[in-house]
PDB file of N, CA and C in Angstrom:
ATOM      1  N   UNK A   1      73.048  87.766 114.753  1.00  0.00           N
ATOM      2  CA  UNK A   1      73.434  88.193 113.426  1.00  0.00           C
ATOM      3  C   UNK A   1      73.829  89.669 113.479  1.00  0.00           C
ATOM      4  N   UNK A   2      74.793  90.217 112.596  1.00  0.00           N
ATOM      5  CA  UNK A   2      75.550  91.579 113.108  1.00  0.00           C
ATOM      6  C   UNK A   2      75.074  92.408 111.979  1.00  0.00           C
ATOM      7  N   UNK A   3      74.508  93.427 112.117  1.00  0.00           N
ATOM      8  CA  UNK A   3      73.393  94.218 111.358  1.00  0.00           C
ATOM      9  C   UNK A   3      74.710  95.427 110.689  1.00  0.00           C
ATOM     10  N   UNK A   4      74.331  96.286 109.553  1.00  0.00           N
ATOM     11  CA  UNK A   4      75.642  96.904 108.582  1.00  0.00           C
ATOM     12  C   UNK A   4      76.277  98.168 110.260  1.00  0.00           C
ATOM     13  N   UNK A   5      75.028  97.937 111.229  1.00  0.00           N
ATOM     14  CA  UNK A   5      75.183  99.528 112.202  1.00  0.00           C
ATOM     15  C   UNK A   5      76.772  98.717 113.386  1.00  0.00           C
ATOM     16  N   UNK A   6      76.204  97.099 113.401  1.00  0.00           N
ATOM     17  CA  UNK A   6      77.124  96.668 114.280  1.00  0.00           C
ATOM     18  C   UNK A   6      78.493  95.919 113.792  1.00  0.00           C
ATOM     19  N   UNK A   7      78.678  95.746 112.177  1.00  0.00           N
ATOM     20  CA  UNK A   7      79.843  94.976 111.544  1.00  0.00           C
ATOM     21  C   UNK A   7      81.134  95.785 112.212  1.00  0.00           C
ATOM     22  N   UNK A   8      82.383  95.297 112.271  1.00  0.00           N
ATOM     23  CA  UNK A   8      83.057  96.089 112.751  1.00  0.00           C
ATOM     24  C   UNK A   8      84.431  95.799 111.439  1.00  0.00           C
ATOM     25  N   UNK A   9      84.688  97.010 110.905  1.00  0.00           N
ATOM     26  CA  UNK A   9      85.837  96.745 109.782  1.00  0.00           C
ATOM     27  C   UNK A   9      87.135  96.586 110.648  1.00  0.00           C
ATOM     28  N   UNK A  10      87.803  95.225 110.393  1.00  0.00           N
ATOM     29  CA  UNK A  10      89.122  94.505 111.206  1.00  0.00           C
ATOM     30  C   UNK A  10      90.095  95.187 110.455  1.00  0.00           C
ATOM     31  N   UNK A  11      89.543  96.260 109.405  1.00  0.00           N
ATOM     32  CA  UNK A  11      91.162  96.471 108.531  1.00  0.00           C
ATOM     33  C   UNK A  11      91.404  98.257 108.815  1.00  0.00           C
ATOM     34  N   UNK A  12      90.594  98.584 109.617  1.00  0.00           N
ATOM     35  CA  UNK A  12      90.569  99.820 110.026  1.00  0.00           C
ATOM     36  C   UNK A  12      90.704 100.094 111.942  1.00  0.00           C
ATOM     37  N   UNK A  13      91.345 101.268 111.901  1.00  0.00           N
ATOM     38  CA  UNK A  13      92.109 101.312 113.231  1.00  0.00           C
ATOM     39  C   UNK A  13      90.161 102.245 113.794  1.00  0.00           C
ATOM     40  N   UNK A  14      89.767 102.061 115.068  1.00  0.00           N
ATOM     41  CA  UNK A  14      88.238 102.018 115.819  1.00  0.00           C
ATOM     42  C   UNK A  14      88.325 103.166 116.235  1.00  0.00           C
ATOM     43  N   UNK A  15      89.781 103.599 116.747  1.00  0.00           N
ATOM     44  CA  UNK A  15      90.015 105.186 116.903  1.00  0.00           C
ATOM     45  C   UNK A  15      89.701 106.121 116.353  1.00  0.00           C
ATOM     46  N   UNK A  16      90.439 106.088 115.029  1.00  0.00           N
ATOM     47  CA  UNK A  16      91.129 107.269 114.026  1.00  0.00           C
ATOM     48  C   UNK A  16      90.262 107.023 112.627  1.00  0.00           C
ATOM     49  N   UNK A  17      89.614 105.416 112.520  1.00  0.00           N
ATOM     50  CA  UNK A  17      89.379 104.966 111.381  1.00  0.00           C
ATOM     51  C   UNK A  17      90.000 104.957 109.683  1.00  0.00           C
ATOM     52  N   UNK A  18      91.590 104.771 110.146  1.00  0.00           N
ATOM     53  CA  UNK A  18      92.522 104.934 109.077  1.00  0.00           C
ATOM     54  C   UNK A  18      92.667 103.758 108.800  1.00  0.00           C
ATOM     55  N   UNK A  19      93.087 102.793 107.943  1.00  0.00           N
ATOM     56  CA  UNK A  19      93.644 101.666 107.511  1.00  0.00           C
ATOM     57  C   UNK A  19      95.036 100.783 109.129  1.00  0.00           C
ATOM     58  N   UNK A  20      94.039 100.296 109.524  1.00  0.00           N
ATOM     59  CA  UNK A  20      95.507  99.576 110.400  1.00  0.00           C
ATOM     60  C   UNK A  20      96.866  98.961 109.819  1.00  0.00           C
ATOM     61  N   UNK A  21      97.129  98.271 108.895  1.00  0.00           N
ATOM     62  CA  UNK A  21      98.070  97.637 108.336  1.00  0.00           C
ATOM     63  C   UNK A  21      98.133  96.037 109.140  1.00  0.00           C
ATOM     64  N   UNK A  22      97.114  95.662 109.715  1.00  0.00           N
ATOM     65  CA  UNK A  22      97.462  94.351 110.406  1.00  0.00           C
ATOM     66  C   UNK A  22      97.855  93.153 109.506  1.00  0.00           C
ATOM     67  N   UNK A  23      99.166  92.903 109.980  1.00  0.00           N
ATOM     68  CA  UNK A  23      99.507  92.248 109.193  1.00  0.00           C
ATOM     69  C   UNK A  23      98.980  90.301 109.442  1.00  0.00           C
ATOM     70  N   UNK A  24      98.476  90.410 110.835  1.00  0.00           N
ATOM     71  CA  UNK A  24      97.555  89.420 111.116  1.00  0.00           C
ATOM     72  C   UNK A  24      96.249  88.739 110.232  1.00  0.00           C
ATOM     73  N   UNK A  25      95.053  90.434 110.499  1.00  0.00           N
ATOM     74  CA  UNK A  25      94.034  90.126 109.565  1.00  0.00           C
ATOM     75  C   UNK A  25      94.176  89.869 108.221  1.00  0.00           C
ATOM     76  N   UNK A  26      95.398  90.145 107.556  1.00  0.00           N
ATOM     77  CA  UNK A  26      95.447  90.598 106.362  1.00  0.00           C
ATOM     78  C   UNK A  26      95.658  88.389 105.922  1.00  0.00           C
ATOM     79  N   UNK A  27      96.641  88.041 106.915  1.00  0.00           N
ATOM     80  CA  UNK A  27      96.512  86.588 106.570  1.00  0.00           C
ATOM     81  C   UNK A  27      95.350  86.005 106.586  1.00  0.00           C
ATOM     82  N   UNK A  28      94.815  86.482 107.884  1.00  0.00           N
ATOM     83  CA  UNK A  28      93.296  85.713 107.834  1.00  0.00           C
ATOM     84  C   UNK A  28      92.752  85.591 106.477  1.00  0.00           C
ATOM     85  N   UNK A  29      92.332  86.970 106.385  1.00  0.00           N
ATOM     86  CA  UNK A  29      91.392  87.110 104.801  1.00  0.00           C
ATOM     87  C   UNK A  29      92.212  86.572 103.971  1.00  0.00           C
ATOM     88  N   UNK A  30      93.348  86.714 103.538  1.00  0.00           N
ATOM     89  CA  UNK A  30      93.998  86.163 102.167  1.00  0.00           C
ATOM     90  C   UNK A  30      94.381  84.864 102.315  1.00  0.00           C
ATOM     91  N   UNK A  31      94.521  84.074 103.428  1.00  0.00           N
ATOM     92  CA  UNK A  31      95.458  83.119 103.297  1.00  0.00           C
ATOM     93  C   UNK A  31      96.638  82.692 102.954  1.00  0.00           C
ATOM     94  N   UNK A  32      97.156  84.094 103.057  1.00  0.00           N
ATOM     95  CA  UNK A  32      98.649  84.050 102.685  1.00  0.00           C
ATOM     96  C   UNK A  32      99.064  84.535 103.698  1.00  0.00           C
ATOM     97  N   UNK A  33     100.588  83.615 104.133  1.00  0.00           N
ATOM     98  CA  UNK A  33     101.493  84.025 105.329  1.00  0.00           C
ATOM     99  C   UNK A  33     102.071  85.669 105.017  1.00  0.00           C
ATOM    100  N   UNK A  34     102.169  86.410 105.886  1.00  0.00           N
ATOM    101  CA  UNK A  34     102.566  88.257 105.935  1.00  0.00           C
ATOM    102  C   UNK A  34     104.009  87.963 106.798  1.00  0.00           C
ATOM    103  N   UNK A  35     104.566  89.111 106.557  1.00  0.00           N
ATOM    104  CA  UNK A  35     105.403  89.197 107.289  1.00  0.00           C
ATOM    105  C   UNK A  35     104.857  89.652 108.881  1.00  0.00           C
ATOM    106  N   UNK A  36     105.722  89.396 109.936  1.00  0.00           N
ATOM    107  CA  UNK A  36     105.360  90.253 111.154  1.00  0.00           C
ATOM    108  C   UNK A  36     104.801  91.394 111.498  1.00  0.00           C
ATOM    109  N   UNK A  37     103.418  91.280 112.066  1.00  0.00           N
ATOM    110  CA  UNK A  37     102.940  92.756 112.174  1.00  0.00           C
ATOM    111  C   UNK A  37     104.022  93.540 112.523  1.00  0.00           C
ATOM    112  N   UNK A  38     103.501  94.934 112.077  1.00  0.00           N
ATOM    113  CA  UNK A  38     103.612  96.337 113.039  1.00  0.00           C
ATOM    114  C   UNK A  38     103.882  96.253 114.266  1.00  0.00           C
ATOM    115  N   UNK A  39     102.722  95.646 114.662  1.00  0.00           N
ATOM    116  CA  UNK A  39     102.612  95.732 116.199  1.00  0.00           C
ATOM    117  C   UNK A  39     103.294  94.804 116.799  1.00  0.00           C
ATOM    118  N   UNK A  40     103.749  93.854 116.220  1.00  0.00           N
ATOM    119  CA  UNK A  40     104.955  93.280 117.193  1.00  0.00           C
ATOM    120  C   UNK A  40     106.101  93.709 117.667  1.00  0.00           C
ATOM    121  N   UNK A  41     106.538  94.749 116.701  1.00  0.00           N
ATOM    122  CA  UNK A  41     107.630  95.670 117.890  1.00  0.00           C
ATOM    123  C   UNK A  41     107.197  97.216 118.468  1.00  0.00           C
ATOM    124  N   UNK A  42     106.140  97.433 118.537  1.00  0.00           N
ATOM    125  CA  UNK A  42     105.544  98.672 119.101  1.00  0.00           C
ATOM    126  C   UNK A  42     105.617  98.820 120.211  1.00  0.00           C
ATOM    127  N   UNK A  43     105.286  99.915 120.661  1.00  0.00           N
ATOM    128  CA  UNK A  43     105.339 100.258 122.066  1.00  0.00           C
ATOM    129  C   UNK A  43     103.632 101.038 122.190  1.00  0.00           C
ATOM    130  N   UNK A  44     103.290 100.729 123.579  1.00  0.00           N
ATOM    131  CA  UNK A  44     101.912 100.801 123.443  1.00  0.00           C
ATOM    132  C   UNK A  44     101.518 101.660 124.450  1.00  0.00           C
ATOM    133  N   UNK A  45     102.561 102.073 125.293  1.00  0.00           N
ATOM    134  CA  UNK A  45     102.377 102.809 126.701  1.00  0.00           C
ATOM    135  C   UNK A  45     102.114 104.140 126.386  1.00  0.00           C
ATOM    136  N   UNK A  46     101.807 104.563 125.160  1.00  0.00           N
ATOM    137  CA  UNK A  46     100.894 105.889 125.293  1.00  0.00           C
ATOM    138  C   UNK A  46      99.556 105.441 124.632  1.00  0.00           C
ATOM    139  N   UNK A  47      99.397 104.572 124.332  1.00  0.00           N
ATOM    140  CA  UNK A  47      98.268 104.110 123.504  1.00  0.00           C
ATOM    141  C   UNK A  47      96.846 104.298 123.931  1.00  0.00           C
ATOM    142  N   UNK A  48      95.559 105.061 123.730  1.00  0.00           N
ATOM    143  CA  UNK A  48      95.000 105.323 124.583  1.00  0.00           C
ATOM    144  C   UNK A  48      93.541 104.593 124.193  1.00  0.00           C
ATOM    145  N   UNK A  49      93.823 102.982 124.891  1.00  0.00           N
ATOM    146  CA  UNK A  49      92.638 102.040 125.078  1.00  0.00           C
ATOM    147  C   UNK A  49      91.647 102.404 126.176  1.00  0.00           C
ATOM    148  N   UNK A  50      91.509 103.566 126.676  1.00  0.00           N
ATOM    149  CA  UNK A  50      90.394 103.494 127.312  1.00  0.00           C
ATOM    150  C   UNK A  50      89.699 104.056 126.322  1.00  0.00           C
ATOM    151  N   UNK A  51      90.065 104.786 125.463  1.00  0.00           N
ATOM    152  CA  UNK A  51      88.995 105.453 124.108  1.00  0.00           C
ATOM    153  C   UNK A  51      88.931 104.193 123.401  1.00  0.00           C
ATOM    154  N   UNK A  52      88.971 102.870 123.306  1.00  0.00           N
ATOM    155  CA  UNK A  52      88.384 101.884 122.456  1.00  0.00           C
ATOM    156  C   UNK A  52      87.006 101.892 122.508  1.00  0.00           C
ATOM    157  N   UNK A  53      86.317 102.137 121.160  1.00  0.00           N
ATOM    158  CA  UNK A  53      84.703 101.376 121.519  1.00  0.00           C
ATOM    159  C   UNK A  53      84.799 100.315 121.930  1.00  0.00           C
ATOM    160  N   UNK A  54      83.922  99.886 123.035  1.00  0.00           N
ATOM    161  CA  UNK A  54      83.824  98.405 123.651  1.00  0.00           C
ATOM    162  C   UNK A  54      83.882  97.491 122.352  1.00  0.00           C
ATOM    163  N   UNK A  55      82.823  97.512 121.263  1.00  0.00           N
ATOM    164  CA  UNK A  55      82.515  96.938 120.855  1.00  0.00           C
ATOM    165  C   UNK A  55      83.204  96.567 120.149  1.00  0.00           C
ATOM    166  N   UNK A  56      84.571  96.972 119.632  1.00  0.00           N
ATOM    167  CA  UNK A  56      85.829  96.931 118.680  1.00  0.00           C
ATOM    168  C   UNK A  56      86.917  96.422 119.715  1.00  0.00           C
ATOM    169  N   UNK A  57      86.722  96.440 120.885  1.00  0.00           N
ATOM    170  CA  UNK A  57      88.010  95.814 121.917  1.00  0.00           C
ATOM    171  C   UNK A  57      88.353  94.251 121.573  1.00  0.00           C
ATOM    172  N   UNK A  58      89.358  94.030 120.975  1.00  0.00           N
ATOM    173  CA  UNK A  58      89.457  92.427 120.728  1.00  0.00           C
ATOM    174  C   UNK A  58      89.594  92.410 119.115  1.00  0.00           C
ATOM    175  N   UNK A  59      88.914  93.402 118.780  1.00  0.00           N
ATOM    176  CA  UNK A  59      88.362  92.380 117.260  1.00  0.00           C
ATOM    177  C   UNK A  59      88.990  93.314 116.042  1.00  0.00           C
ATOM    178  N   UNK A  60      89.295  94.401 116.585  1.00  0.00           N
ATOM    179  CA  UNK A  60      90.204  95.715 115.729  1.00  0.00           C
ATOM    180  C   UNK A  60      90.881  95.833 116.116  1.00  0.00           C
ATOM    181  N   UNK A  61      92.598  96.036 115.273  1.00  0.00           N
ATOM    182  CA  UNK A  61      93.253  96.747 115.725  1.00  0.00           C
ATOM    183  C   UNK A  61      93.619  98.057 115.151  1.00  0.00           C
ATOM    184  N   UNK A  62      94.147  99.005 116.379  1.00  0.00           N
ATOM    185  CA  UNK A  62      94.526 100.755 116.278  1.00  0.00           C
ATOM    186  C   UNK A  62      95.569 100.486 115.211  1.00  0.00           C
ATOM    187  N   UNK A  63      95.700 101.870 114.746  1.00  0.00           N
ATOM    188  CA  UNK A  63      96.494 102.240 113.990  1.00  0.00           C
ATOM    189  C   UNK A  63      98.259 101.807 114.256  1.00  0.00           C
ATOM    190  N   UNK A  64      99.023 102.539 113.768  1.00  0.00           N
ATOM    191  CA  UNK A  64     100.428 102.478 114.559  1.00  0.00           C
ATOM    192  C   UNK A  64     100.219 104.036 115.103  1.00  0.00           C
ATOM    193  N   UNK A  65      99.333 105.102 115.048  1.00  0.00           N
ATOM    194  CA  UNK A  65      99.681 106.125 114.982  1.00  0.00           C
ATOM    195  C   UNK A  65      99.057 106.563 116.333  1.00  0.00           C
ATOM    196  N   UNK A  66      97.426 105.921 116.373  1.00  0.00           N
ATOM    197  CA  UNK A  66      96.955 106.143 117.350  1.00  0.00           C
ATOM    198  C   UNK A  66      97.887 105.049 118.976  1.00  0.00           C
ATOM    199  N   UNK A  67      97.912 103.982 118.116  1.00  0.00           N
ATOM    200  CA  UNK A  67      98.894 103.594 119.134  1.00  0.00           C
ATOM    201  C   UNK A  67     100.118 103.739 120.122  1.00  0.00           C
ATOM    202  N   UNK A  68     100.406 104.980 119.259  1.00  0.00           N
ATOM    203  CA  UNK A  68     101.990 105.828 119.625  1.00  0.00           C
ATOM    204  C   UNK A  68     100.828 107.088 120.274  1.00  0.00           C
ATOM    205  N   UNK A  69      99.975 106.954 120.821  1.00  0.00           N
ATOM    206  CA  UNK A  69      99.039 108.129 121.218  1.00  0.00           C
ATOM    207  C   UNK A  69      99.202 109.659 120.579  1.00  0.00           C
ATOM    208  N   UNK A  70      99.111 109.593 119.236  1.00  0.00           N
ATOM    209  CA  UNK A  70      99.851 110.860 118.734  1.00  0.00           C
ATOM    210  C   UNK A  70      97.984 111.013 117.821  1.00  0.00           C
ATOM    211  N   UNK A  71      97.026 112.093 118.152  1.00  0.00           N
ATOM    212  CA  UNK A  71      95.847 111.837 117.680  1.00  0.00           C
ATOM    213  C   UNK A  71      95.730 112.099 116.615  1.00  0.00           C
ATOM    214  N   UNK A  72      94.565 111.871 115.735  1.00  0.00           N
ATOM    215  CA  UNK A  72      94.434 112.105 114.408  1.00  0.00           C
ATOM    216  C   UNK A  72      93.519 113.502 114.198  1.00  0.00           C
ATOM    217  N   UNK A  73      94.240 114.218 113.037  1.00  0.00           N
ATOM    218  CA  UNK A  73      93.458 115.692 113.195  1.00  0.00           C
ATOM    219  C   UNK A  73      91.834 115.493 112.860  1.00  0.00           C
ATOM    220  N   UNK A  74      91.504 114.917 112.533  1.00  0.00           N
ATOM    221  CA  UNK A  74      89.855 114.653 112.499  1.00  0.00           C
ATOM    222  C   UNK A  74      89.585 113.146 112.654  1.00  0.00           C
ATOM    223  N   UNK A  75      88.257 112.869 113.109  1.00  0.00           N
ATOM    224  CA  UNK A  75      87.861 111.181 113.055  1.00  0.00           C
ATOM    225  C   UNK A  75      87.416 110.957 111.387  1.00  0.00           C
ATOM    226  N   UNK A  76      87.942 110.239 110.969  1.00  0.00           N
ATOM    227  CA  UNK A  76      86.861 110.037 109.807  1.00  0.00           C
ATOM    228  C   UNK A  76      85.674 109.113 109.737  1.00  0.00           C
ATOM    229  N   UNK A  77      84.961 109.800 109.173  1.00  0.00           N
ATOM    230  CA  UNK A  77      83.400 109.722 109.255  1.00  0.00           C
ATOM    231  C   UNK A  77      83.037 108.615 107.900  1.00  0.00           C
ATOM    232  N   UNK A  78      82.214 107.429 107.885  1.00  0.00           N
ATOM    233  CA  UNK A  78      81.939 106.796 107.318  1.00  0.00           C
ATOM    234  C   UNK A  78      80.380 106.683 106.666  1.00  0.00           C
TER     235      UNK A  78
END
C-alpha cells in the first residue's frame, strides 16, 4: 500500500515538479481520447534521466522543459 511520503503525482514532471502536460495520463484519468502527447515528437538526447528518482522512473513523466535538458530555476517544493 503506497503511504502520502511514497504516492507519486503522474501529472507532474519528478525533476522540476511543474505540471507535465501528458497527454497519455490525462486519458487515463478522464477517459477521454487527447490528442498526441508532447512527447511524441520530442527529442530527448539532452534529457537528463540519470537525475530521475528511481522511484518515479516508469510511472512519471518530465516536463517538455526538463526534457530539452534546459533546468528549472528552483525545484519546487511540495
Amino acid at each position: 500500500m503506497e503511504t502520502a511520503a511514497t504516492t507519486i503525482d503522474t501529472t507532474r514532471c519528478p525533476l522540476c515538479g511543474e505540471e507535465n502536460r501528458c497527454a497519455m495520463e490525462t486519458a487515463r484519468e478522464t477517459g477521454q481520447p487527447q490528442p498526441p502527447c508532447w512527447c511524441m515528437a520530442a527529442d530527448f538526447g539532452k534529457a537528463p534521466f540519470a537525475a530521475l528518482p528511481p522511484a518515479s522512473r516508469g510511472k512519471a513523466c518530465m516536463c517538455a522543459r526538463c526534457a530539452a535538458g534546459i533546468a528549472a530555476a528552483e525545484p519546487r517544493q511540495d
